[in-house]
N, C-alpha and C. Protein backbone atom coordinates (compact mmCIF):
# COMPACT_ATOMS: atom_id res chain seq x y z
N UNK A 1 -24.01 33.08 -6.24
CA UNK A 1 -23.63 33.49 -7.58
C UNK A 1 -22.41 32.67 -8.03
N UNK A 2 -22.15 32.31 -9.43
CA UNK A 2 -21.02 31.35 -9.92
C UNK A 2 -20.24 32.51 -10.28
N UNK A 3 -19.20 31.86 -10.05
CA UNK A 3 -17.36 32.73 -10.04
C UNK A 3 -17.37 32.10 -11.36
N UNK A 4 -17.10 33.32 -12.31
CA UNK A 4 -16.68 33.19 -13.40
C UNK A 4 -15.10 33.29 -13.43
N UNK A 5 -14.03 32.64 -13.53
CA UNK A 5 -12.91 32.64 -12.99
C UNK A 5 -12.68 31.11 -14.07
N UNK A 6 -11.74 31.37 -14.87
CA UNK A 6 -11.31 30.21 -15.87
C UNK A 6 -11.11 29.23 -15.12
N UNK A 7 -10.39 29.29 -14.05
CA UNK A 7 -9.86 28.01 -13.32
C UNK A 7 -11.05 27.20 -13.08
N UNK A 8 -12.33 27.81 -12.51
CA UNK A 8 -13.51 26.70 -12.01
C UNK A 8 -14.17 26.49 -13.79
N UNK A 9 -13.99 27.46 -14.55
CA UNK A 9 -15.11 26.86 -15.29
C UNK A 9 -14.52 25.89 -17.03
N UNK A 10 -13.07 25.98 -16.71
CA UNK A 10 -12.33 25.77 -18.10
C UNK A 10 -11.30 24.25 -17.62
N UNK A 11 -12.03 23.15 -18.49
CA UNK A 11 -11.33 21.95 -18.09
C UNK A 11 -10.46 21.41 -19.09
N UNK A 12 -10.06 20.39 -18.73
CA UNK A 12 -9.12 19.76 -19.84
C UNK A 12 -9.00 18.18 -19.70
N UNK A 13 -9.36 18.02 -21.00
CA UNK A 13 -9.84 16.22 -20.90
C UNK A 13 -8.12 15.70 -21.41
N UNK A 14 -7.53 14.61 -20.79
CA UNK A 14 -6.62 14.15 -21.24
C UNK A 14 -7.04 12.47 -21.51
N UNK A 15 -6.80 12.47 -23.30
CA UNK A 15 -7.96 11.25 -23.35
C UNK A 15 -6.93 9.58 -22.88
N UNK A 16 -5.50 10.29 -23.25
CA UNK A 16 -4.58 8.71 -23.12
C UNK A 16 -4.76 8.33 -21.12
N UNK A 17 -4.86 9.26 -20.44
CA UNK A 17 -5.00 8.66 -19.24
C UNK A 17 -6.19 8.62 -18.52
N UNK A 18 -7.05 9.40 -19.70
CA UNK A 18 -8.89 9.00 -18.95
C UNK A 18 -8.99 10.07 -17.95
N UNK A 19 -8.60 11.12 -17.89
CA UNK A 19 -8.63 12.32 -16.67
C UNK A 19 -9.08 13.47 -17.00
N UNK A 20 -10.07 14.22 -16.25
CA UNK A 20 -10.79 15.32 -16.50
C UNK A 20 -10.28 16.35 -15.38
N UNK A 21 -9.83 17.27 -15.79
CA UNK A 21 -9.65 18.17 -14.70
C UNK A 21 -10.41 19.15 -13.90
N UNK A 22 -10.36 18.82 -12.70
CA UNK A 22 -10.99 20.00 -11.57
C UNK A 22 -12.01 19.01 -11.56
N UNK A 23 -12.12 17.31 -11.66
CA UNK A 23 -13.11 16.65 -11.64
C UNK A 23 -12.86 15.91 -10.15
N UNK A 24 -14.03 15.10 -10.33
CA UNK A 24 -13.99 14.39 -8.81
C UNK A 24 -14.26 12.88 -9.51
N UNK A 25 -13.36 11.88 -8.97
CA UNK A 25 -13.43 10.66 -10.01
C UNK A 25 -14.20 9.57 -9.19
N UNK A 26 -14.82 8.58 -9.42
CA UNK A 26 -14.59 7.23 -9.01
C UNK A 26 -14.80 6.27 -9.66
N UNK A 27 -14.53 5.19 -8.98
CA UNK A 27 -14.33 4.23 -10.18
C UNK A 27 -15.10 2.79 -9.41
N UNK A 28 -15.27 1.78 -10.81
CA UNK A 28 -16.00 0.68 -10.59
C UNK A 28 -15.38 -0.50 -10.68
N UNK A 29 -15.01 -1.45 -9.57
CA UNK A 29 -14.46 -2.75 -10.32
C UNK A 29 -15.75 -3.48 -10.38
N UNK A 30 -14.82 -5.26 -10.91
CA UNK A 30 -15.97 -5.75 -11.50
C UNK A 30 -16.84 -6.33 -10.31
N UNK A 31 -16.19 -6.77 -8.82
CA UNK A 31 -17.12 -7.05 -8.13
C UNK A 31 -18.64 -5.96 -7.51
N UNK A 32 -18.21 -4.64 -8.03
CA UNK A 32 -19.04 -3.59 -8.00
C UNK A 32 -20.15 -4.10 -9.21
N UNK A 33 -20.08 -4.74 -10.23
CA UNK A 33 -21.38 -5.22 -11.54
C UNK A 33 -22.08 -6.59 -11.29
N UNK A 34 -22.09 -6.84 -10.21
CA UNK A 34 -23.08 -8.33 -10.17
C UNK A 34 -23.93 -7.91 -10.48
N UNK A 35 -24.28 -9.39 -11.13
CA UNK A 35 -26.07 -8.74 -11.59
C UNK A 35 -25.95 -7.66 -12.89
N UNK A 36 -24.93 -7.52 -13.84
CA UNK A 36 -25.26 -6.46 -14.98
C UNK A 36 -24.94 -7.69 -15.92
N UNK A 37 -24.10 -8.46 -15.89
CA UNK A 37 -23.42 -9.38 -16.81
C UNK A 37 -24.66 -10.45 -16.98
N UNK A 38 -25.03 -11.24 -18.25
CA UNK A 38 -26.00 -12.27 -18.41
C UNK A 38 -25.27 -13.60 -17.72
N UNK A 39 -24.10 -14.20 -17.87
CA UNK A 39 -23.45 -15.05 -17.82
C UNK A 39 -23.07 -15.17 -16.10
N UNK A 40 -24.28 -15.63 -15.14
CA UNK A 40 -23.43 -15.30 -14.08
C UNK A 40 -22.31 -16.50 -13.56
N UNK A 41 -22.15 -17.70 -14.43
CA UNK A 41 -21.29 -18.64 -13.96
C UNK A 41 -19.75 -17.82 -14.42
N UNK A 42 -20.06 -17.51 -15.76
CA UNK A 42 -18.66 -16.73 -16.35
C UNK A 42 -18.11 -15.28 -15.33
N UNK A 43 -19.41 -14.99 -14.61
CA UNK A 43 -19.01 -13.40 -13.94
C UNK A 43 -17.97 -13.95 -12.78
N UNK A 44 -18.70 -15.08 -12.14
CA UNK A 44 -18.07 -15.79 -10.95
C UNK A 44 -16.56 -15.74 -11.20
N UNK A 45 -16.27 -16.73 -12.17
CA UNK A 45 -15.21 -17.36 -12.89
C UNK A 45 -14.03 -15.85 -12.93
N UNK A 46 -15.02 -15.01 -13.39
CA UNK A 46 -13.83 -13.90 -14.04
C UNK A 46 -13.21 -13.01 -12.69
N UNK A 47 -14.57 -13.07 -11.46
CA UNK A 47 -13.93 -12.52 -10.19
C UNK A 47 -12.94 -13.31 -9.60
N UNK A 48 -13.08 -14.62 -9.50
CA UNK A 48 -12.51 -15.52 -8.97
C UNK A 48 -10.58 -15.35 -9.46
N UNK A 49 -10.98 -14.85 -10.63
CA UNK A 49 -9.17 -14.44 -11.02
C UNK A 49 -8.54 -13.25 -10.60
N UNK A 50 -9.80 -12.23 -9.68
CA UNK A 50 -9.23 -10.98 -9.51
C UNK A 50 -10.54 -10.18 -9.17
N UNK A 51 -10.03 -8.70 -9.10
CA UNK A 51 -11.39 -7.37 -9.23
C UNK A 51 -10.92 -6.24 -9.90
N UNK A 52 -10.59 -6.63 -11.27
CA UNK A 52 -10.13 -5.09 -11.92
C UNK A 52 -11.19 -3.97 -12.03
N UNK A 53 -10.27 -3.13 -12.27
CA UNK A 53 -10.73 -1.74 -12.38
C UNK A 53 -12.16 -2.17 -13.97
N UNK A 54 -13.11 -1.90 -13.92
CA UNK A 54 -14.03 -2.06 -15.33
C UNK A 54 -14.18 -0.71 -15.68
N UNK A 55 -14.42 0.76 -14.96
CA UNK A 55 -14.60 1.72 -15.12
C UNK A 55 -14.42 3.05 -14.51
N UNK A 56 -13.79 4.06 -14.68
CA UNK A 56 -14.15 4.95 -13.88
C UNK A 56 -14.84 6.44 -14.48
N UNK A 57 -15.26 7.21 -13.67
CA UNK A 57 -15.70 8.30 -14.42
C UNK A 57 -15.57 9.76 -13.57
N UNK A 58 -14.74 10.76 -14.12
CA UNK A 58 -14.43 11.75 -13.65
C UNK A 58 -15.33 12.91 -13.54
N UNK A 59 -16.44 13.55 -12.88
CA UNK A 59 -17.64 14.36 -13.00
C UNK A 59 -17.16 15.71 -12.82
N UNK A 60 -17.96 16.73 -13.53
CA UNK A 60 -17.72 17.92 -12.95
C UNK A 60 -19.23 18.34 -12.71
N UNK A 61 -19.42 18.83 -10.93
CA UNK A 61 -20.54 19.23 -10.94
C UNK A 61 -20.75 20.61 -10.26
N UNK A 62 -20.30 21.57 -10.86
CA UNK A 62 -20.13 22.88 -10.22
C UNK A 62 -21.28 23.35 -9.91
N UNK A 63 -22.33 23.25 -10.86
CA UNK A 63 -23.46 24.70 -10.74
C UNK A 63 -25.10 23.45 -10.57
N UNK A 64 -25.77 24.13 -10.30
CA UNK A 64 -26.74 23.55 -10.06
C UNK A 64 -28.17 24.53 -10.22
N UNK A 65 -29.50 24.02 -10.69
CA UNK A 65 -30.72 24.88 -10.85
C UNK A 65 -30.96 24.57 -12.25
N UNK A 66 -31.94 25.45 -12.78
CA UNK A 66 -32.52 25.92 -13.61
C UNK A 66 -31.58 25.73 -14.49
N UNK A 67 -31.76 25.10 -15.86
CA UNK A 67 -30.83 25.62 -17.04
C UNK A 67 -29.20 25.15 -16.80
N UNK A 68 -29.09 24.38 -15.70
CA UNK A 68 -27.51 24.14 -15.54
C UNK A 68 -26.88 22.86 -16.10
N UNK A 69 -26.01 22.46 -16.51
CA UNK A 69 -25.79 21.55 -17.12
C UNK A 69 -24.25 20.71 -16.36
N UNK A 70 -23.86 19.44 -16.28
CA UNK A 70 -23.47 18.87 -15.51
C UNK A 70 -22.38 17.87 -16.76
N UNK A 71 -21.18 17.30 -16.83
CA UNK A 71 -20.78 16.58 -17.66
C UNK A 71 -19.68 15.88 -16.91
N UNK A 72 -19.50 14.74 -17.46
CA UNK A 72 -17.95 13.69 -16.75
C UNK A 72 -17.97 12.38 -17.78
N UNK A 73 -16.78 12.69 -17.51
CA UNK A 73 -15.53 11.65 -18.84
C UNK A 73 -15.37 10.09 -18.39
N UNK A 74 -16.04 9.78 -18.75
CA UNK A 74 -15.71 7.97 -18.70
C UNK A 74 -15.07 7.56 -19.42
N UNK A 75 -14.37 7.06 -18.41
CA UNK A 75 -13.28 5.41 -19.38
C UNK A 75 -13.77 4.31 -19.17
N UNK A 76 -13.90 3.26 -19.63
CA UNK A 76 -14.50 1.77 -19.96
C UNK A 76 -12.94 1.22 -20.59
N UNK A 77 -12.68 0.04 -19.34
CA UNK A 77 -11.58 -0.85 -19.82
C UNK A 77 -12.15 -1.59 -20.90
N UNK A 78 -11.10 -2.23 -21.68
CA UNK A 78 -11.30 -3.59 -22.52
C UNK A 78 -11.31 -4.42 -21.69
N UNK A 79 -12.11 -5.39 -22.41
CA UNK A 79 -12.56 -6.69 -21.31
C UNK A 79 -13.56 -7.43 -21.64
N UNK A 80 -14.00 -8.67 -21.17
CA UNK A 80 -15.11 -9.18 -21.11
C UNK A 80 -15.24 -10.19 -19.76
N UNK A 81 -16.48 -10.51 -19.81
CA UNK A 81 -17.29 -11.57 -19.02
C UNK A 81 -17.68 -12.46 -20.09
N UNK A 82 -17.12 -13.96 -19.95
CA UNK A 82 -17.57 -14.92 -20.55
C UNK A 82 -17.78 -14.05 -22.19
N UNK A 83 -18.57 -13.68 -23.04
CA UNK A 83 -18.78 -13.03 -24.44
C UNK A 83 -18.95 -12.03 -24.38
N UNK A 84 -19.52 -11.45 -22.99
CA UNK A 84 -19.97 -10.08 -22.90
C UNK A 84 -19.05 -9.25 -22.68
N UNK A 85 -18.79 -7.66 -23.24
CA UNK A 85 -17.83 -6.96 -23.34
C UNK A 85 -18.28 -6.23 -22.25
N UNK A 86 -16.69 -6.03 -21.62
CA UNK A 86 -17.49 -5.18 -20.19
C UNK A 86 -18.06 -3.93 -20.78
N UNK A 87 -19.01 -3.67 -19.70
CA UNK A 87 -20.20 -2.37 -19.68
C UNK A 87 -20.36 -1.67 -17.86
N UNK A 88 -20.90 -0.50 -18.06
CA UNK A 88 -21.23 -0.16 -17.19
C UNK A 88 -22.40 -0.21 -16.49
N UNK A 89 -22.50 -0.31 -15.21
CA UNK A 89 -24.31 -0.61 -14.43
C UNK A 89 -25.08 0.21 -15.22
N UNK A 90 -25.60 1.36 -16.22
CA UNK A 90 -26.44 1.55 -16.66
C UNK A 90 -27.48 2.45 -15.84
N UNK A 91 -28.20 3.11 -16.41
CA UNK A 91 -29.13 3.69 -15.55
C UNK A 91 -30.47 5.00 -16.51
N UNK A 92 -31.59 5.26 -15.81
CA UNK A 92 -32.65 5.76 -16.10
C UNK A 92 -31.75 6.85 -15.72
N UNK A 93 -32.54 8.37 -15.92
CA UNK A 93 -32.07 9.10 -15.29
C UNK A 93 -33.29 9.87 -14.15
N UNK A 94 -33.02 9.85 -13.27
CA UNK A 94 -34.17 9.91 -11.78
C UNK A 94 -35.41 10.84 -12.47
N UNK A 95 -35.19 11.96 -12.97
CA UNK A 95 -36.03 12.74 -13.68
C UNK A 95 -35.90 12.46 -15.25
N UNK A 96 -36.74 11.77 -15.36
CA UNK A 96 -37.27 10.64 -16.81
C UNK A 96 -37.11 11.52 -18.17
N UNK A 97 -37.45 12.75 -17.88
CA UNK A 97 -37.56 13.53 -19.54
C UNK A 97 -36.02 13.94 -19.41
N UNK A 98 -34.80 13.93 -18.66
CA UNK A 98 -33.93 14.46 -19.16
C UNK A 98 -33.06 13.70 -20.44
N UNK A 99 -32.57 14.39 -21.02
CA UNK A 99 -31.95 13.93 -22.60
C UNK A 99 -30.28 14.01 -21.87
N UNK A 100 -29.39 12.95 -22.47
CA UNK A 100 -27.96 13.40 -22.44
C UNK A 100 -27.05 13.40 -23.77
N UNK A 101 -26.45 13.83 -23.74
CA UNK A 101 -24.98 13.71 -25.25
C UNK A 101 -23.96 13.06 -24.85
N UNK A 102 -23.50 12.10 -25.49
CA UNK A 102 -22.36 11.39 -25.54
C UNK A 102 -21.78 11.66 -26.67
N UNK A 103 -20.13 12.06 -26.39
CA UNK A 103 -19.16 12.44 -27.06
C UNK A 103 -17.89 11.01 -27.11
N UNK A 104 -17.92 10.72 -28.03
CA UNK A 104 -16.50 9.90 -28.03
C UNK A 104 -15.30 10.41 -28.35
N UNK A 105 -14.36 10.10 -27.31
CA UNK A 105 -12.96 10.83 -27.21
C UNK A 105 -11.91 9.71 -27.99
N UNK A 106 -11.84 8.80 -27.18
CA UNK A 106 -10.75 7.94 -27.79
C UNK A 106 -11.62 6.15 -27.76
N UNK A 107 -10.61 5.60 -28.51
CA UNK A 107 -11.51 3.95 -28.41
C UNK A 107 -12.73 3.38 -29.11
N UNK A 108 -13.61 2.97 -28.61
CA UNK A 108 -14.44 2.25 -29.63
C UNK A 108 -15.34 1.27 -28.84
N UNK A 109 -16.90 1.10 -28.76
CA UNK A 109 -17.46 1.10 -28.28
C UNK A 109 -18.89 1.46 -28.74
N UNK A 110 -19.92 2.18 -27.83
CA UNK A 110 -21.56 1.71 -27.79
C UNK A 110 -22.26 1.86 -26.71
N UNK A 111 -23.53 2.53 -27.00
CA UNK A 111 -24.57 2.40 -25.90
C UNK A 111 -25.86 1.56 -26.20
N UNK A 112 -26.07 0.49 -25.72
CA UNK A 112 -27.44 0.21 -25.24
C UNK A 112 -28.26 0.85 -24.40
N UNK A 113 -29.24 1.21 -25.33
CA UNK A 113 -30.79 1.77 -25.01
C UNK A 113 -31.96 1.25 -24.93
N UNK A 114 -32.98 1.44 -23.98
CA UNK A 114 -33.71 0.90 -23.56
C UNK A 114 -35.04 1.70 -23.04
N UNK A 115 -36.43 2.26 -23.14
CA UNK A 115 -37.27 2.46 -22.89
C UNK A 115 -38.19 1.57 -22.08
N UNK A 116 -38.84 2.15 -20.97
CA UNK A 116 -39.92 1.26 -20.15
C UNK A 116 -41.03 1.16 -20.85
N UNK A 117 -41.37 1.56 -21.80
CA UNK A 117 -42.02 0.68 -22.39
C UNK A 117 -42.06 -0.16 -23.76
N UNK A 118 -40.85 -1.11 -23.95
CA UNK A 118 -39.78 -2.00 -24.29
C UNK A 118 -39.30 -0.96 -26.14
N UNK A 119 -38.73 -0.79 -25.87
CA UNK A 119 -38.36 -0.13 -27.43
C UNK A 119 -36.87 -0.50 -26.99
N UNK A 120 -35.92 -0.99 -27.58
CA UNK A 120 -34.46 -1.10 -27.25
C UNK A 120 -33.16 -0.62 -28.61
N UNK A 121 -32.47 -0.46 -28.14
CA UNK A 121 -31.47 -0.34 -29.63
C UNK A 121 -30.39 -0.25 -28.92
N UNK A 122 -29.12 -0.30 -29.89
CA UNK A 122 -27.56 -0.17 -29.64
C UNK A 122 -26.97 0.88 -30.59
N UNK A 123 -26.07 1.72 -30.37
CA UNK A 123 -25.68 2.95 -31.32
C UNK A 123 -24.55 2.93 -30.87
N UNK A 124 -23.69 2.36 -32.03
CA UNK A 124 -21.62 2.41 -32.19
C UNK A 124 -21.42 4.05 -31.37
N UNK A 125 -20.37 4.39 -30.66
CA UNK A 125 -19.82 5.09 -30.56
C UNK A 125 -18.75 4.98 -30.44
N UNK A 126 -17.87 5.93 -31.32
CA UNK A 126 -15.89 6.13 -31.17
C UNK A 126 -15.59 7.28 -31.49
N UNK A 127 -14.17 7.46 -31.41
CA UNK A 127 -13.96 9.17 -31.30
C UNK A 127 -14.50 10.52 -32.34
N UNK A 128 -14.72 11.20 -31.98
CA UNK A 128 -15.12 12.32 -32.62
C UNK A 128 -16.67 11.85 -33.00
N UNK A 129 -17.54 10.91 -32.86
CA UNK A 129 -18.93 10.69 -32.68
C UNK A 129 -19.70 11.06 -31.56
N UNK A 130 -20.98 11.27 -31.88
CA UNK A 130 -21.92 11.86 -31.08
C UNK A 130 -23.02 10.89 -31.04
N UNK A 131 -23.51 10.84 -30.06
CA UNK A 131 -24.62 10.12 -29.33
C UNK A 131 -25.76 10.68 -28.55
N UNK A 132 -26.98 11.12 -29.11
CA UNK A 132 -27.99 11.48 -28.26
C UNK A 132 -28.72 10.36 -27.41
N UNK A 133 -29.34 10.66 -26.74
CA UNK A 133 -29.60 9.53 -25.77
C UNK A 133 -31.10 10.66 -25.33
N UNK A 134 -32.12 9.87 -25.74
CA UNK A 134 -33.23 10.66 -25.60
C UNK A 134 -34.27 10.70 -24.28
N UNK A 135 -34.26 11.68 -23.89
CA UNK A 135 -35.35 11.24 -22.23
C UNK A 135 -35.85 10.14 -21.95
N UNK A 136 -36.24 9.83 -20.76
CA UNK A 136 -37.09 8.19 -20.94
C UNK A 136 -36.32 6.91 -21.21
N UNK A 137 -34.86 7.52 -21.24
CA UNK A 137 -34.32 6.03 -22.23
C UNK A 137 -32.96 5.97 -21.35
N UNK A 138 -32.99 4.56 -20.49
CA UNK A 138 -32.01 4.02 -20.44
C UNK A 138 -30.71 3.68 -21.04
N UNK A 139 -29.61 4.05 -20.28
CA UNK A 139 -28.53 4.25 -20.90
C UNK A 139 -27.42 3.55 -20.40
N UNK A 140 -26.54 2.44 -21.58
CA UNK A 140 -25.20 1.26 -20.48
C UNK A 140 -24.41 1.71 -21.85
N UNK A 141 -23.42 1.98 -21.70
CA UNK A 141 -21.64 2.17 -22.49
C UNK A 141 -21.26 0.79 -22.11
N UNK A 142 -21.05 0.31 -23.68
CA UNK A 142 -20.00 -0.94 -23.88
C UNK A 142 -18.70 -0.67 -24.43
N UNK A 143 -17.80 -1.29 -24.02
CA UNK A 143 -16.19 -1.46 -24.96
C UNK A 143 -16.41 -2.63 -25.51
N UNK A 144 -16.45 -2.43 -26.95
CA UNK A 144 -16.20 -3.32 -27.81
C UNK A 144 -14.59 -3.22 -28.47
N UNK A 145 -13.84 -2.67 -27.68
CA UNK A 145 -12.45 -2.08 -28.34
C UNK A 145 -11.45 -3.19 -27.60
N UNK A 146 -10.10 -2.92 -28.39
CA UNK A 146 -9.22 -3.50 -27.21
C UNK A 146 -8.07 -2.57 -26.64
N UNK A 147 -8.97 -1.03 -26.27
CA UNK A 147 -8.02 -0.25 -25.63
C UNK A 147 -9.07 0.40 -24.92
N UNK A 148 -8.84 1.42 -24.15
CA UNK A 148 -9.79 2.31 -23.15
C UNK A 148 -11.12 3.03 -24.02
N UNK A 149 -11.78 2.84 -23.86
CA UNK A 149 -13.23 3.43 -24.36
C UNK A 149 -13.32 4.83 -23.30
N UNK A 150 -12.91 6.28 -24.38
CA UNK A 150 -13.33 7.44 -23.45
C UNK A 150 -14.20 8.64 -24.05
N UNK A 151 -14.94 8.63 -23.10
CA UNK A 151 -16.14 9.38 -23.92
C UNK A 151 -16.81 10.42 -22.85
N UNK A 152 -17.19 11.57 -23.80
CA UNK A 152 -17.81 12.61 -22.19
C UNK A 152 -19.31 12.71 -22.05
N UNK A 153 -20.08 12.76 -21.35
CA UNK A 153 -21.36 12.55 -21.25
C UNK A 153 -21.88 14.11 -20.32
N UNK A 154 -22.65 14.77 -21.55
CA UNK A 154 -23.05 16.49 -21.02
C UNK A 154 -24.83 15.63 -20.90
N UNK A 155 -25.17 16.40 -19.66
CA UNK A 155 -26.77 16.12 -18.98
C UNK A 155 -27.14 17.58 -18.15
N UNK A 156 -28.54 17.67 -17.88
CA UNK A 156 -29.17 18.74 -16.83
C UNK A 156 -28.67 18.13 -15.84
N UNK A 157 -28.29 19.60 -14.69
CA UNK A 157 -27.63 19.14 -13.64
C UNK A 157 -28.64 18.38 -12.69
N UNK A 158 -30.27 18.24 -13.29
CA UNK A 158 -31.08 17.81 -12.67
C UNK A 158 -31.73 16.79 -12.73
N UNK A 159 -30.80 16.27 -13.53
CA UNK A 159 -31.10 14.80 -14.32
C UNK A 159 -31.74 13.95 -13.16
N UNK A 160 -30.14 13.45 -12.59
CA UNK A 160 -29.72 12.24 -11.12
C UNK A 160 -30.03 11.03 -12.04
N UNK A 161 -29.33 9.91 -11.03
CA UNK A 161 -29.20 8.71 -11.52
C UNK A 161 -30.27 7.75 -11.23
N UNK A 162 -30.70 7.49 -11.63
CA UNK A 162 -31.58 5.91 -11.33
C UNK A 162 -31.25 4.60 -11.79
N UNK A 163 -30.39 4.02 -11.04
CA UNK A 163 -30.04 2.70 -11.11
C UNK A 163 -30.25 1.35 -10.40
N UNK A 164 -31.59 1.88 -9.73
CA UNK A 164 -32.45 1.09 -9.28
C UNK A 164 -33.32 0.40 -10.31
N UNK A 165 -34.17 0.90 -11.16
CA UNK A 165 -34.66 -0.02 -12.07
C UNK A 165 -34.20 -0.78 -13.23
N UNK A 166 -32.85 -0.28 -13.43
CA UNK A 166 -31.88 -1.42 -13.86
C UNK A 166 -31.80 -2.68 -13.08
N UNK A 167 -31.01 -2.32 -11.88
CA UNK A 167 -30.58 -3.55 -11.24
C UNK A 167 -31.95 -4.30 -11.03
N UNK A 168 -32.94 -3.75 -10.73
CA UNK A 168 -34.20 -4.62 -10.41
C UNK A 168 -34.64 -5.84 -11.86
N UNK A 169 -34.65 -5.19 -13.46
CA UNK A 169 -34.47 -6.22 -14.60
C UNK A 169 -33.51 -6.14 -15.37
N UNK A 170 -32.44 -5.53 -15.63
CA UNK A 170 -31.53 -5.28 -16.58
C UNK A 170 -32.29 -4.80 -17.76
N UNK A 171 -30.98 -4.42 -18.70
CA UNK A 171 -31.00 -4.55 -20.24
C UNK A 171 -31.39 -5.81 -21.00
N UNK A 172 -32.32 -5.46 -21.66
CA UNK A 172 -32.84 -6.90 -22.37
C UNK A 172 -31.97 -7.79 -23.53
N UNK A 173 -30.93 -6.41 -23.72
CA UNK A 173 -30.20 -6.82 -24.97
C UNK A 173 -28.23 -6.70 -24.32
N UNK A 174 -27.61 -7.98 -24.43
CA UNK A 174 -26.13 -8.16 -24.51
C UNK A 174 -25.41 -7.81 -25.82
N UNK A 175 -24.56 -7.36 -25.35
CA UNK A 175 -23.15 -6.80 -26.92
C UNK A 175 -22.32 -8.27 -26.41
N UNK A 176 -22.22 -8.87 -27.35
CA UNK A 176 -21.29 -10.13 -26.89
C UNK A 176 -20.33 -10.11 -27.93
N UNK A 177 -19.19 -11.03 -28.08
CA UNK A 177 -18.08 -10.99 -28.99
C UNK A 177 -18.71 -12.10 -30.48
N UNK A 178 -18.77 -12.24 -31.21
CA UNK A 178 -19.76 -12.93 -32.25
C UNK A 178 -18.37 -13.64 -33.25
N UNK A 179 -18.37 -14.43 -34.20
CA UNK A 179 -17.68 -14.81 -35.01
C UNK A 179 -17.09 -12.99 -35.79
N UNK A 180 -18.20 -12.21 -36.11
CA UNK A 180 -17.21 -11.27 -37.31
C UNK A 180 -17.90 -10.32 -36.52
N UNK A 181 -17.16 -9.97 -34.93
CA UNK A 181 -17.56 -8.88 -34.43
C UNK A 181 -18.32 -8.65 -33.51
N UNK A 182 -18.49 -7.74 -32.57
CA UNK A 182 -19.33 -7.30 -31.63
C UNK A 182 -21.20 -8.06 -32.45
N UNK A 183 -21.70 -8.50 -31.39
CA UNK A 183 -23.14 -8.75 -31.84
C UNK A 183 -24.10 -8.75 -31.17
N UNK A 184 -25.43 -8.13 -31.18
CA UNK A 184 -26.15 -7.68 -29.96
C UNK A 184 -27.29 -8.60 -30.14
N UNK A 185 -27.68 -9.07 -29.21
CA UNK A 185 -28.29 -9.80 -28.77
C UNK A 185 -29.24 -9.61 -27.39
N UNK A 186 -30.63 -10.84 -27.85
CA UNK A 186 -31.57 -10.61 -26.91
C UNK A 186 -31.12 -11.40 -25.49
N UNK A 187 -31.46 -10.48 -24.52
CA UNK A 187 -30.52 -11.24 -23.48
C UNK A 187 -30.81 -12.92 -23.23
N UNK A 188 -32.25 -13.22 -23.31
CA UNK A 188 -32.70 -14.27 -23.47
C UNK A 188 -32.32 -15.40 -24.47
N UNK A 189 -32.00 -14.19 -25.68
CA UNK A 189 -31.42 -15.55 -26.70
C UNK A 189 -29.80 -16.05 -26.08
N UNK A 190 -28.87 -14.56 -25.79
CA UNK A 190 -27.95 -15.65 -25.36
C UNK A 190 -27.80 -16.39 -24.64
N UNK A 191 -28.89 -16.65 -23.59
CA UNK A 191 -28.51 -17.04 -21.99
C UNK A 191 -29.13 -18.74 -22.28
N UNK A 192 -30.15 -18.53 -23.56
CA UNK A 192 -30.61 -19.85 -23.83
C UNK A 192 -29.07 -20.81 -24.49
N UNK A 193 -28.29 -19.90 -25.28
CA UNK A 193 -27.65 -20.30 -26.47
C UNK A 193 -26.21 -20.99 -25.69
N UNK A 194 -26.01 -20.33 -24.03
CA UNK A 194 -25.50 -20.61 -22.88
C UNK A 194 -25.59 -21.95 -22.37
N UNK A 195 -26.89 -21.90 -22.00
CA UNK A 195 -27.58 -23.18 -21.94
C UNK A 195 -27.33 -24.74 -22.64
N UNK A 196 -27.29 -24.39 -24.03
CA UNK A 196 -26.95 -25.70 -25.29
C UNK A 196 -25.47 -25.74 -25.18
C-alpha cells in the first residue's frame, strides 16, 4: 500500500539549479552520446576538448502498476556539436502505446519526433509550454537556448525506455544552428551539406 505522507508524495522543482526533490538523478556527458550527433568528425573534435556534463535528469519513481504515473525534470546544457545543438540519446518508449507530457520550466528548446513508420516533426518547447508526445513516437529534447533547458516529463510508470532502436538508426531529422536560427533538417541533407 502507498504512504500517503506529504513528504513521499509532494516535490519541489527548483528550476535555476535543475533539481527535483526526493528524486534520484543522473546525468549524461558527451562521451556518453556517440552515435546521436550527425557530425561525427565535429563530435570527435568537441570530446577531444573535454566531457561535459550535456544532461542530467532527476526521476521520481515511487509507485508502480496499474494507472500509476512516473515523472523527472531534465536539464539540457547549452551547447553544440559542430551545428548541432546538444540533445539527448532519445528513445521509444519499451511499451509503444504509452503517451508522455512535457512541461517547460525554464529555457528554450524542442523535441524531435519520430514514428516507425517514418512520420517525423519538431515542436518548440519553453517555459510554461506543453508538449504531448503521442504513443508510438519517439522522443529527443534539444537546447536551442543559451542557458539550461528545464523541463518535466509526466509518463505511465509502465512506459520503460527503449533506446535501443534509436541507437541502432537515429533521428532522421538534426536541429542545427542556421543563419536566422535554430533549423531542422533532414539528417541526410546536412551530412551531405557537410560533405561540400
Amino acid at each position: 500500500m502507498l504512504d500517503l505522507t506529504s513528504d513521499l508524495l509532494a516535490h519541489q522543482i527548483d528550476a535555476a539549479t535543475g533539481t527535483l526533490s526526493g528524486a534520484d538523478a543522473s546525468e549524461r556527458h558527451l562521451s556518453q552520446l556517440r552515435g546521436c550527433f550527425a557530425d561525427q568528425a565535429a563530435f570527435e573534435a568537441a570530446l577531444a576538448q573535454g566531457d561535459p556534463l550535456v544532461y542530467s535528469v532527476a526521476s521520481v519513481e515511487r509507485d508502480s502498476g496499474d494507472g500509476a504515473l512516473r515523472f523527472g525534470l531534465g536539464t539540457l546544457y547549452p551547447g553544440r556539436v559542430g551545428q548541432e545543438y546538444y540533445l539527448t540519446k532519445g528513445h521509444y518508449h519499451s511499451w509503444r502505446a504509452a503517451a508522455e507530457v512535457y512541461i517547460g520550466i525554464s529555457g528554450a528548446g524542442g523535441l524531435l519526433l519520430e514514428t516507425e513508420d517514418g512520420q517525423d516533426g519538431y515542436v518548440p518547447l519553453a517555459a510554461g509550454g506543453i508538449v504531448y508526445v503521442p504513443g508510438h513516437t519517439a522522443h529527443r529534447t534539444v537546447n536551442t537556448g543559451t542557458e539550461p533547458f528545464v523541463y518535466l516529463g509526466v509518463y505511465p510508470a509502465e512506459a520503460g525506455h527503449d533506446y535501443g532502436a534509436i541507437a541502432d538508426n537515429n533521428f532522421r531529422q538534426v536541429v542545427v544552428a542556421g543563419p536566422q536560427g535554430p533549423a531542422v533538417l533532414p539528417r541526410a541533407q546536412h551530412l551531405a551539406g557537410l560533405a561540400n
